[in-house]
Protein backbone atom coordinates (compact mmCIF):
# COMPACT_ATOMS: atom_id res chain seq x y z
CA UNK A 1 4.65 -10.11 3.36
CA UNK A 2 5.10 -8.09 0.24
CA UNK A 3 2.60 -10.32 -1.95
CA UNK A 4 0.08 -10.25 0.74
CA UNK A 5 -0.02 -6.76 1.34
CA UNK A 6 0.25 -6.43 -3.25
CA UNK A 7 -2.70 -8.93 -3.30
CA UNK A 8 -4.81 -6.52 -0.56
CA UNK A 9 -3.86 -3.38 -2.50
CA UNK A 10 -4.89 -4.68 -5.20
CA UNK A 11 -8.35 -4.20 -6.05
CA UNK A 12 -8.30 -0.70 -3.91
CA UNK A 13 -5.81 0.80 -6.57
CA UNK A 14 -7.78 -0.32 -9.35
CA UNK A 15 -11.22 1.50 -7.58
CA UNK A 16 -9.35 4.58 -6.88
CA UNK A 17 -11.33 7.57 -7.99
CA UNK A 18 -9.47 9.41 -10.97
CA UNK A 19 -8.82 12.30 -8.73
CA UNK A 20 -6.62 10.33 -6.83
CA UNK A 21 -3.13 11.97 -6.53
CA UNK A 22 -1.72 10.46 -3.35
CA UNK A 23 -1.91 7.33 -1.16
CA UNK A 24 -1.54 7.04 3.00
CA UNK A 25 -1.02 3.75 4.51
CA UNK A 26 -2.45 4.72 7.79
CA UNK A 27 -1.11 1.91 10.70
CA UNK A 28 -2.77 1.31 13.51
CA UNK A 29 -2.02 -0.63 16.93
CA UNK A 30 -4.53 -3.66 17.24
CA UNK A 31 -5.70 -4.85 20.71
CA UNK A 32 -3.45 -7.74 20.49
CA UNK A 33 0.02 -7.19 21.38
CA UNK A 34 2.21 -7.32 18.42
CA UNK A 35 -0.47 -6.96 15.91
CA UNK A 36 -1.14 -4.01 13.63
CA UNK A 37 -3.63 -3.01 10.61
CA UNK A 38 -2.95 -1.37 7.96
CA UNK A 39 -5.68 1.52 5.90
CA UNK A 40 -5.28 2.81 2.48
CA UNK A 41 -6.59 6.22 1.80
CA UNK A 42 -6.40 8.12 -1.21
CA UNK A 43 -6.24 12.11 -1.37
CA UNK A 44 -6.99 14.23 -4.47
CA UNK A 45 -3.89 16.63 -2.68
CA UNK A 46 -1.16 16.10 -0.91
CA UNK A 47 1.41 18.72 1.12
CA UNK A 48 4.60 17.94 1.93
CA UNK A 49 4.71 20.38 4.75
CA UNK A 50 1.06 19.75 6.30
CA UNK A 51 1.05 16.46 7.75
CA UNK A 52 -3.38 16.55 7.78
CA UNK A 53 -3.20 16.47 4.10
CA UNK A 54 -4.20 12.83 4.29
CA UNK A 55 -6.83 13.69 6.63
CA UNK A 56 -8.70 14.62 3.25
CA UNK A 57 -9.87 11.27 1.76
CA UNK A 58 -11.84 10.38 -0.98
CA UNK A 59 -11.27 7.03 -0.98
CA UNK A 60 -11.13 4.96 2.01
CA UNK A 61 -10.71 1.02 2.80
CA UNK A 62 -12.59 1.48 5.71
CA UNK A 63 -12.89 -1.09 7.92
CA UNK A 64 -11.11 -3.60 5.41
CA UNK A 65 -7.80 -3.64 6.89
CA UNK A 66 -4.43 -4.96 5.99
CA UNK A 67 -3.22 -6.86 9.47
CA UNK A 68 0.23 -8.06 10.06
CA UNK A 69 2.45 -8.73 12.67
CA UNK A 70 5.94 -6.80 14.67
CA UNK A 71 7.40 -6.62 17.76
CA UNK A 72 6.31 -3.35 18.34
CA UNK A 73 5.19 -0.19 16.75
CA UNK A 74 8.58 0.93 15.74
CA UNK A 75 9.41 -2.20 13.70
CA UNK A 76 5.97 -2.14 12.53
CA UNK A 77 6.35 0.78 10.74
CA UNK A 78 10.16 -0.12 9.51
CA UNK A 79 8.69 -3.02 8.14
CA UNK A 80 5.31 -1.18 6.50
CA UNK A 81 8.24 1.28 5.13
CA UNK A 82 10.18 -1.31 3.82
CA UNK A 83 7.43 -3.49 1.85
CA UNK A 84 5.52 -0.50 1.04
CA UNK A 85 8.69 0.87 -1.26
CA UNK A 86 9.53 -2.78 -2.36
CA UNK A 87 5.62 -3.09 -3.58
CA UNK A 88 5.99 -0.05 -5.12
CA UNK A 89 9.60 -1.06 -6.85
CA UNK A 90 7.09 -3.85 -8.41
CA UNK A 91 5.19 -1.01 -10.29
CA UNK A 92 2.08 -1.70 -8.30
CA UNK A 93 1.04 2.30 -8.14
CA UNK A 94 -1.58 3.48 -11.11
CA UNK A 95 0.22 6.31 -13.23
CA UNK A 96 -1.72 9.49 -11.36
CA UNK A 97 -0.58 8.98 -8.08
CA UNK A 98 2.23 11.24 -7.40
CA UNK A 99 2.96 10.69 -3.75
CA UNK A 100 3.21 7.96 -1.28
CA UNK A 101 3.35 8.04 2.56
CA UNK A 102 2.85 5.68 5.57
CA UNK A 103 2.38 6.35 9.14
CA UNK A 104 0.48 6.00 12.53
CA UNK A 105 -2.58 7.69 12.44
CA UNK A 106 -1.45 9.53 15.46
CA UNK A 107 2.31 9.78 14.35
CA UNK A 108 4.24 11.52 11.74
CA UNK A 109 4.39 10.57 7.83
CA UNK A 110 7.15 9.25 6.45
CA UNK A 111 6.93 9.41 2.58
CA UNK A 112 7.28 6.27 0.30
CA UNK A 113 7.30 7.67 -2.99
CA UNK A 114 7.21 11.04 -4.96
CA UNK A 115 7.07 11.30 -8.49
CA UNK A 116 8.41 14.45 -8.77
């Protein structure tokens, strides 16, 4: 799944506004059991402590979502985790972004990444 979800990413990392300093893979539950989407959004902020930071977009996917399969929502986002820091291991992050998290939009962040 990690080259699919590198291949997706892509062409969103390479449009990210210059402003960009962070990156939330938002998940979502899809209709059908055991499938899930994933979002990018990119932030020109990001706090550690305030989990709405990533409520603050400027960049969006928008309805062009990353879908993959789990067995449910907790292995989803083990799994999201997992390939997430294995895509970034690959270098696949442009040089301004300084923090990574992923998460259900109506869950907690976990970070990724953080450059500090």
């Amino acid at each position: 799944m990690k080259q699919e979800l590198i291949t997706w990413l892509t062409p969103h990392l390479q449009a990210l506004p210059a402003e960009a300093k962070a990156l939330c893979l938002n998940l979502y539950e899809s209709e059908e059991e055991g499938e899930f989407d994933a979002q990018l959004v990119a932030c020109a902020a990001y706090d550690r402590e305030d989990p709405d930071w990533a409520c603050e977009d400027i960049y969006p996917t928008g309805e062009e979502l990353f879908g993959f399969s789990s067995e449910d929502w907790e292995a989803a986002l083990d799994l999201m985790l997992e390939t997430m820091s294995e895509a970034i291991a690959d270098g696949i992050l442009p040089d301004a972004i300084e923090y990574v998290a992923v998460g259900f939009v109506d869950g907690d962040l976990e970070e990724v990444f953080c450059r500090e």
